[in-house]
N, C-alpha and C. Protein backbone atom coordinates (compact mmCIF):
# COMPACT_ATOMS: atom_id res chain seq x y z
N UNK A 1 -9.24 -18.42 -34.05
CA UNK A 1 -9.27 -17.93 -32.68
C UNK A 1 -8.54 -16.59 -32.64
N UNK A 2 -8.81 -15.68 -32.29
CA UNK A 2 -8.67 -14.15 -31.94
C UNK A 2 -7.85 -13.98 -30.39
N UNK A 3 -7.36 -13.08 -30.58
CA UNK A 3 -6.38 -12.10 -29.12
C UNK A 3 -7.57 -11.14 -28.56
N UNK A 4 -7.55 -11.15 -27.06
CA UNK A 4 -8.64 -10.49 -26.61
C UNK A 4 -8.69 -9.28 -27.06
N UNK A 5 -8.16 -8.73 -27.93
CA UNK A 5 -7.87 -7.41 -28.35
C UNK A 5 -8.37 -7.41 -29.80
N UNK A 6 -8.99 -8.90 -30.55
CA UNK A 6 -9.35 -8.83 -31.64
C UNK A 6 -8.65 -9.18 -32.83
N UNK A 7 -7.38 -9.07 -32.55
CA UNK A 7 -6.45 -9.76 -33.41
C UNK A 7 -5.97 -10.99 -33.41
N UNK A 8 -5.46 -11.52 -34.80
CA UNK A 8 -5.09 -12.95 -34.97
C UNK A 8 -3.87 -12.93 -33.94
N UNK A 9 -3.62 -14.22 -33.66
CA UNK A 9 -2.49 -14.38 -32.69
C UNK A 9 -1.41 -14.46 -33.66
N UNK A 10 -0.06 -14.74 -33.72
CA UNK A 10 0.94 -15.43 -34.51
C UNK A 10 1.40 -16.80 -34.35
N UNK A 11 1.64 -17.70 -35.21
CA UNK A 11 1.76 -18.70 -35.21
C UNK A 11 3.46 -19.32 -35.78
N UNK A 12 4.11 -19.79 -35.23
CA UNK A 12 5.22 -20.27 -35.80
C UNK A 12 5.05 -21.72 -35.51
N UNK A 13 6.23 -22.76 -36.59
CA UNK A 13 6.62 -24.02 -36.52
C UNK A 13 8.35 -23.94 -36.90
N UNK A 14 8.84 -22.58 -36.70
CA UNK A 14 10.44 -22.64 -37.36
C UNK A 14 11.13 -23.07 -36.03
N UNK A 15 11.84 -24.02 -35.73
CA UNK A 15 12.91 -24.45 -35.13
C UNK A 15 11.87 -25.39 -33.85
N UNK A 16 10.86 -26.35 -34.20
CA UNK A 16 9.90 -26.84 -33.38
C UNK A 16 9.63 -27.98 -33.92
N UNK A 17 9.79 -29.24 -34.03
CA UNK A 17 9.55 -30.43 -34.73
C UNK A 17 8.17 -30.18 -34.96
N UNK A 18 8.02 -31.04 -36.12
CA UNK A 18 7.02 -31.21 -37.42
C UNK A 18 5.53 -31.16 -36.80
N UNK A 19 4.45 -30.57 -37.23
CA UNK A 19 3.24 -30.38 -36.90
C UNK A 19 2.86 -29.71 -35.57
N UNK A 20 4.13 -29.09 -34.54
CA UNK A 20 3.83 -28.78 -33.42
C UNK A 20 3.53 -26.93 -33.72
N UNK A 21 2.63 -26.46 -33.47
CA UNK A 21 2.78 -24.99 -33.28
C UNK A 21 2.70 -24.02 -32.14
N UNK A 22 3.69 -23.20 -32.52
CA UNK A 22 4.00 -22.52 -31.10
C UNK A 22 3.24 -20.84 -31.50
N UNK A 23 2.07 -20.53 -30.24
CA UNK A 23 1.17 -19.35 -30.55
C UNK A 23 2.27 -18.15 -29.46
N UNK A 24 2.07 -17.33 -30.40
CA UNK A 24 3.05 -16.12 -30.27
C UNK A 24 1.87 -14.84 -29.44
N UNK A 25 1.74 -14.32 -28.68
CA UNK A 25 1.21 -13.06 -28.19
C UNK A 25 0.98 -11.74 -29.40
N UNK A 26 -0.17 -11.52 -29.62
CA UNK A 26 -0.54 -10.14 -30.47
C UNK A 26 0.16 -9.21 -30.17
N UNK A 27 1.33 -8.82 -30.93
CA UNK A 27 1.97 -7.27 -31.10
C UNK A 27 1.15 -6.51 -31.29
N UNK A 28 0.17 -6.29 -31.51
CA UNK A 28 -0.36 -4.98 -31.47
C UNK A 28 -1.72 -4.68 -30.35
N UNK A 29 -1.48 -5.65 -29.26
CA UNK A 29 -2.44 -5.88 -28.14
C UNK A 29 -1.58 -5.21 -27.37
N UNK A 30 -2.40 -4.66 -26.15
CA UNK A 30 -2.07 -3.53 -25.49
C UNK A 30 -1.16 -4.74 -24.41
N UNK A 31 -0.18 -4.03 -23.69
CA UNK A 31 0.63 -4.77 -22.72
C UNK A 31 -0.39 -5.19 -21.40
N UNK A 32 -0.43 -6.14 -21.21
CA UNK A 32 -1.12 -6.94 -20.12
C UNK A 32 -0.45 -6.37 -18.41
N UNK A 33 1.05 -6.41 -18.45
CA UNK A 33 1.91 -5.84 -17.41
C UNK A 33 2.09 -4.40 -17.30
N UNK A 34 1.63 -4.20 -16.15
CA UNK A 34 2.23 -2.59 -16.13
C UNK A 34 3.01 -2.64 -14.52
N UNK A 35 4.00 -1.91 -15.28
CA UNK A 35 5.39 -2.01 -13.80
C UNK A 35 4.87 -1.17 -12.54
N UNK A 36 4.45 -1.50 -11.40
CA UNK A 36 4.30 -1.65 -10.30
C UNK A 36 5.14 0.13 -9.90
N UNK A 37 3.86 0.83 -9.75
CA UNK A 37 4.32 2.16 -8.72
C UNK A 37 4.35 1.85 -7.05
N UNK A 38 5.09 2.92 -7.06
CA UNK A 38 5.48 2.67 -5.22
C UNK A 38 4.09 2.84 -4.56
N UNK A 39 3.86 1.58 -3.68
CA UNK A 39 2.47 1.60 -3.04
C UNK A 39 2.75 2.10 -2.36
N UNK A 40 1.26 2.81 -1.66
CA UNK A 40 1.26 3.76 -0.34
C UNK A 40 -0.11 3.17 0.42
N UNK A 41 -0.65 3.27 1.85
CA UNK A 41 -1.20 2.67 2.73
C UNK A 41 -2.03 4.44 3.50
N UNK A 42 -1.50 5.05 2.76
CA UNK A 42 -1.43 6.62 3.35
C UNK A 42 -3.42 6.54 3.45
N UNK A 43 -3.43 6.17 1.97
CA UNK A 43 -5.14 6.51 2.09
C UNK A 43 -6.07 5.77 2.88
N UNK A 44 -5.94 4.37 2.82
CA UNK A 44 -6.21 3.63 4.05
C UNK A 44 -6.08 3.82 5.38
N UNK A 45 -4.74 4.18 5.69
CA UNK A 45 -4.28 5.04 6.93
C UNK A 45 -5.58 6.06 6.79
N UNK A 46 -5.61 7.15 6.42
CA UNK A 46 -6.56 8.83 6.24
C UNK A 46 -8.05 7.82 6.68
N UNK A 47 -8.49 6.97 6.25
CA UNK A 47 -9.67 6.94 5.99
C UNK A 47 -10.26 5.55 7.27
N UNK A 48 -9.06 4.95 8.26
CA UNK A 48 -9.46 4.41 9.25
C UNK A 48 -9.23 5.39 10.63
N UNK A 49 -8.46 6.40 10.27
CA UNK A 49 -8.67 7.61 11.27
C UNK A 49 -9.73 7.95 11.02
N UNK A 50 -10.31 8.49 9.77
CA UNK A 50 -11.38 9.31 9.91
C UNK A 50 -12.77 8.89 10.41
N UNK A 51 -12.56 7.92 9.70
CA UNK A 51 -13.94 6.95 10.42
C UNK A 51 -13.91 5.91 11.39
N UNK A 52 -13.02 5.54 12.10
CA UNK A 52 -12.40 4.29 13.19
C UNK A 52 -12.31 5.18 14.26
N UNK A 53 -10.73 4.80 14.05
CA UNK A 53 -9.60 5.84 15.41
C UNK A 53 -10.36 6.84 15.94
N UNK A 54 -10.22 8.06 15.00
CA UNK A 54 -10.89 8.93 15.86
C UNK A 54 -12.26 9.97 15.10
N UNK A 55 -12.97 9.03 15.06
CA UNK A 55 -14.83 9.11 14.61
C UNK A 55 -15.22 10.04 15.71
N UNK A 56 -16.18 10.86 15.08
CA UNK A 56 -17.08 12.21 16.40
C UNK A 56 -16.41 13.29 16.59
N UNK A 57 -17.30 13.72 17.21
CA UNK A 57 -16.94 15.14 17.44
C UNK A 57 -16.13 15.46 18.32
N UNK A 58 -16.14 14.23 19.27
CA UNK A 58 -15.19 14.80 20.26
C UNK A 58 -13.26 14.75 19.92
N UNK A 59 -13.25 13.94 18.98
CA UNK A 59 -11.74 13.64 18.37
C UNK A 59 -11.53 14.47 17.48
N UNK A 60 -12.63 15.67 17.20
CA UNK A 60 -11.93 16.70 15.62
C UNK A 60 -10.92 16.83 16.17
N UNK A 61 -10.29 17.80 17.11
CA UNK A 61 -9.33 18.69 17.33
C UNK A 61 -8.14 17.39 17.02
N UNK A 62 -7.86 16.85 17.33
CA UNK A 62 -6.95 15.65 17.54
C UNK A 62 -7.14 14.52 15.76
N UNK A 63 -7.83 14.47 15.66
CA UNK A 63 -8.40 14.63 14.19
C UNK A 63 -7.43 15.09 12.96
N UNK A 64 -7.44 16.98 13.39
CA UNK A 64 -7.26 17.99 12.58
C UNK A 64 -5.57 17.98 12.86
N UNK A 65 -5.40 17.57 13.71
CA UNK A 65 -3.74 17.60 13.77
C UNK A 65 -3.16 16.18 13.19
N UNK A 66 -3.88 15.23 13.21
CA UNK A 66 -3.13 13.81 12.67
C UNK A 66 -2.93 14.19 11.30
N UNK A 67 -4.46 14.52 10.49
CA UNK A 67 -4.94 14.50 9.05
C UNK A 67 -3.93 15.65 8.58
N UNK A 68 -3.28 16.85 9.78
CA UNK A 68 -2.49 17.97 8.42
C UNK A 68 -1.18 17.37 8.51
N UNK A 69 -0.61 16.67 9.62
CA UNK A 69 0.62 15.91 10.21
C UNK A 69 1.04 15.01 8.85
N UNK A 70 -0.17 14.28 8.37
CA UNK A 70 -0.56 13.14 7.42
C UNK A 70 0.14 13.78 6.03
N UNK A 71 -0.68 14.95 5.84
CA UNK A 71 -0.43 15.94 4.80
C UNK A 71 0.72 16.68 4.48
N UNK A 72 1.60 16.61 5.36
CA UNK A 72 2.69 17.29 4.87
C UNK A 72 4.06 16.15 5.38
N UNK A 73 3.65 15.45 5.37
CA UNK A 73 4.55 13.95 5.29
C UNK A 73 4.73 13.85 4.00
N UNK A 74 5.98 13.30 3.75
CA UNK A 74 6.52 12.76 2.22
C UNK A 74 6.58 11.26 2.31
N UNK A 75 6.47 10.69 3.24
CA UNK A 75 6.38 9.23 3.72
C UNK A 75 5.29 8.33 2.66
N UNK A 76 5.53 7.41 2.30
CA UNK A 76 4.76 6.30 2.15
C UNK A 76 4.12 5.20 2.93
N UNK A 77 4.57 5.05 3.86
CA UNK A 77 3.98 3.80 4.80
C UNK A 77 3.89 4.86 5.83
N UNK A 78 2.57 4.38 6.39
CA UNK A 78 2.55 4.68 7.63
C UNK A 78 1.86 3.99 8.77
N UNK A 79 2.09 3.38 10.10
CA UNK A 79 1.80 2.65 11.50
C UNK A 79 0.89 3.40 12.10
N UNK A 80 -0.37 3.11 12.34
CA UNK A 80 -1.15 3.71 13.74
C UNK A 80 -0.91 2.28 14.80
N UNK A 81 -0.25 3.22 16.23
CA UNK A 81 -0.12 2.89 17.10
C UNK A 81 -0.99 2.88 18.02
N UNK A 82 -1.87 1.79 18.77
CA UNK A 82 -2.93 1.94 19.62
C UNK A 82 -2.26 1.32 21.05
N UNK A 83 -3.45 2.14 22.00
CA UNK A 83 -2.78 2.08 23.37
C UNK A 83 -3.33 -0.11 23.91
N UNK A 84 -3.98 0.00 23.39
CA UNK A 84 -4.50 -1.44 24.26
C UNK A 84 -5.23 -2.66 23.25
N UNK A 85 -5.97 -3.80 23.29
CA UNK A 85 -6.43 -4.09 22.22
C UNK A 85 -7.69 -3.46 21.65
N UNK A 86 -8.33 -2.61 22.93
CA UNK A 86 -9.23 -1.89 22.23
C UNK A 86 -9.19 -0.98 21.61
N UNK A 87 -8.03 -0.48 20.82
CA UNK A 87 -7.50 -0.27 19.76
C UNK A 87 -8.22 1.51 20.15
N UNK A 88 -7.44 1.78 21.16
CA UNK A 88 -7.69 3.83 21.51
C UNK A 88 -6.32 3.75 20.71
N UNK A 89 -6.46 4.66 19.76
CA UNK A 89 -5.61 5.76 19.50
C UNK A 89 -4.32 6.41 20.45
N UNK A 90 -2.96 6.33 19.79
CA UNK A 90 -2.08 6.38 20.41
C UNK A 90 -1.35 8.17 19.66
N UNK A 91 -0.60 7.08 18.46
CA UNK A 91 0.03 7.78 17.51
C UNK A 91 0.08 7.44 16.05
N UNK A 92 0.45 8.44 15.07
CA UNK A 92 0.62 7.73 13.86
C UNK A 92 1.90 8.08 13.82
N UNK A 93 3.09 7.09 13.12
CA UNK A 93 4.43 6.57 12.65
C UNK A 93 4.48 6.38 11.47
N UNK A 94 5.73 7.12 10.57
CA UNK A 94 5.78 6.77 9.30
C UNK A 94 6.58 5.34 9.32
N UNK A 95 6.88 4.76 8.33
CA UNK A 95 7.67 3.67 7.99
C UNK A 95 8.83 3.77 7.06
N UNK A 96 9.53 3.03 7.31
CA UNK A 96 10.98 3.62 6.42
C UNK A 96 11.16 2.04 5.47
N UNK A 97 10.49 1.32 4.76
CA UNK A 97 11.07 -0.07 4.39
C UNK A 97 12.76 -0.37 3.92
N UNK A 98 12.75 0.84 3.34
CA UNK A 98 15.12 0.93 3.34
C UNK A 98 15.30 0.25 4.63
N UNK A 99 15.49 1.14 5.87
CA UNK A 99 16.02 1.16 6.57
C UNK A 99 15.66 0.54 8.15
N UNK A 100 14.25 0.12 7.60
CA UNK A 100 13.15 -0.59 8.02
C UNK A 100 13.45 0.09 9.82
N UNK A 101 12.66 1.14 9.75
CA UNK A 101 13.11 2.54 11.02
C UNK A 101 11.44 2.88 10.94
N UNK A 102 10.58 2.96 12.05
CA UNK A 102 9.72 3.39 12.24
C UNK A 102 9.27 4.46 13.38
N UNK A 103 8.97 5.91 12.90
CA UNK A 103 9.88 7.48 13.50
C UNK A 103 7.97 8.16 13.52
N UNK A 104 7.73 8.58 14.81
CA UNK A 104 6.63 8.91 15.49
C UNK A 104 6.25 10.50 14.10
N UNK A 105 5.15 10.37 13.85
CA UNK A 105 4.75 11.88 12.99
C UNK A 105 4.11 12.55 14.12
N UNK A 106 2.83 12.06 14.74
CA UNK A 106 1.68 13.08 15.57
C UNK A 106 1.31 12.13 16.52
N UNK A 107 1.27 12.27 17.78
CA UNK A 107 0.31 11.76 18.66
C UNK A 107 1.03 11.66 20.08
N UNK A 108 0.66 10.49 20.93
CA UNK A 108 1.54 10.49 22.12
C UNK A 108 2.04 9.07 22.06
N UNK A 109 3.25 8.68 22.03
CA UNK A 109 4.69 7.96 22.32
C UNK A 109 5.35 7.54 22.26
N UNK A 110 6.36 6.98 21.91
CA UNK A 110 7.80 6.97 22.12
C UNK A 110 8.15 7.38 20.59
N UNK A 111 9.36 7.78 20.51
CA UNK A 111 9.52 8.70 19.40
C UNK A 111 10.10 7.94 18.20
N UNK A 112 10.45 6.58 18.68
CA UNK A 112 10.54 5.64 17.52
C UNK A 112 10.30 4.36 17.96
N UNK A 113 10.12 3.10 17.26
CA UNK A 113 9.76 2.33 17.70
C UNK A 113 10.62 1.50 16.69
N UNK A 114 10.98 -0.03 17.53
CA UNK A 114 11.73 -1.12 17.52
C UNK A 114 10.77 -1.91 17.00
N UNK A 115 11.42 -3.04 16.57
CA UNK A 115 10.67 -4.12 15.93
C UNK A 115 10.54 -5.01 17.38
N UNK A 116 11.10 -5.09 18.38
CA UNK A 116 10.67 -5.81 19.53
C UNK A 116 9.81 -5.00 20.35
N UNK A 117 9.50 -4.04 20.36
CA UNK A 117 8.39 -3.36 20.79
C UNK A 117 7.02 -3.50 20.78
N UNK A 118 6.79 -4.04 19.45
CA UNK A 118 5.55 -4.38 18.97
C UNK A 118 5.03 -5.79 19.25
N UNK A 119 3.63 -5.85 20.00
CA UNK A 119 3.00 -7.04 20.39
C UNK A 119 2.52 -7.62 19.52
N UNK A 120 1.53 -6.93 18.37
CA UNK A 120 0.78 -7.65 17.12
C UNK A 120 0.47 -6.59 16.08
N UNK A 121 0.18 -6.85 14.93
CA UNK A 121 0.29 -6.19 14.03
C UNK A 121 -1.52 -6.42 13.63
N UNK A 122 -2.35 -5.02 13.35
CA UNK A 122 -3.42 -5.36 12.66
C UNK A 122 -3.42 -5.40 11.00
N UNK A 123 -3.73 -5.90 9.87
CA UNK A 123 -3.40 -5.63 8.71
C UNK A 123 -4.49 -5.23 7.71
């Protein structure tokens, strides 16, 4: 039996009572784990404005100010805030998970927002 990588596996019985064998992972198979970069929501965010929130012609202008607002943010997380459940366009909010602080970037209102503020979360 072979390592998905084509190589024999390793096999030991040193310090394992008699006839039991213990299969060891291919050293020379590529690492299965790779350590976790800081996720971002930014592009998801970009791409339910562009086509959701504010779709048409009549939202470029408003559009063109979220998307450069978006762009020169250093933020990773970011909240779109809608006015009602029919989900009009409010504001977009970066997210702070440190300090768990959520601080208005572009739109209209309130200039930060509380965790009791919020009625429901879409995900």
């Amino acid at each position: 039996m072979s390592a998905p990588c084509g190589h024999r596996p390793a096999y030991t019985t040193a310090g394992f009572p008699a006839g039991l064998k213990v299969k060891f992972p291919c050293l020379q198979c590529p690492k299965l784990f790779v350590k976790p970069s800081t996720k971002s929501n930014r592009h998801i965010i970009i791409n339910a404005l562009k086509d959701c929130c504010l779709a048409g012609e009549v939202n470029n202008q408003v559009k063109g100010k979220v998307l450069e607002a978006l762009a020169m943010s250093e933020s990773f997380h970011y909240v779109i805030l809608f006015r009602d459940a029919r989900c009009q366009f409010r504001a977009v909010y970066s997210y702070n998970p440190e300090n768990e602080k959520i601080h208005k970037l572009v739109g209209n209102g309130p200039s930060s927002i509380q965790g009791k503020m919020i009625n429901s979360l879409y995900k």
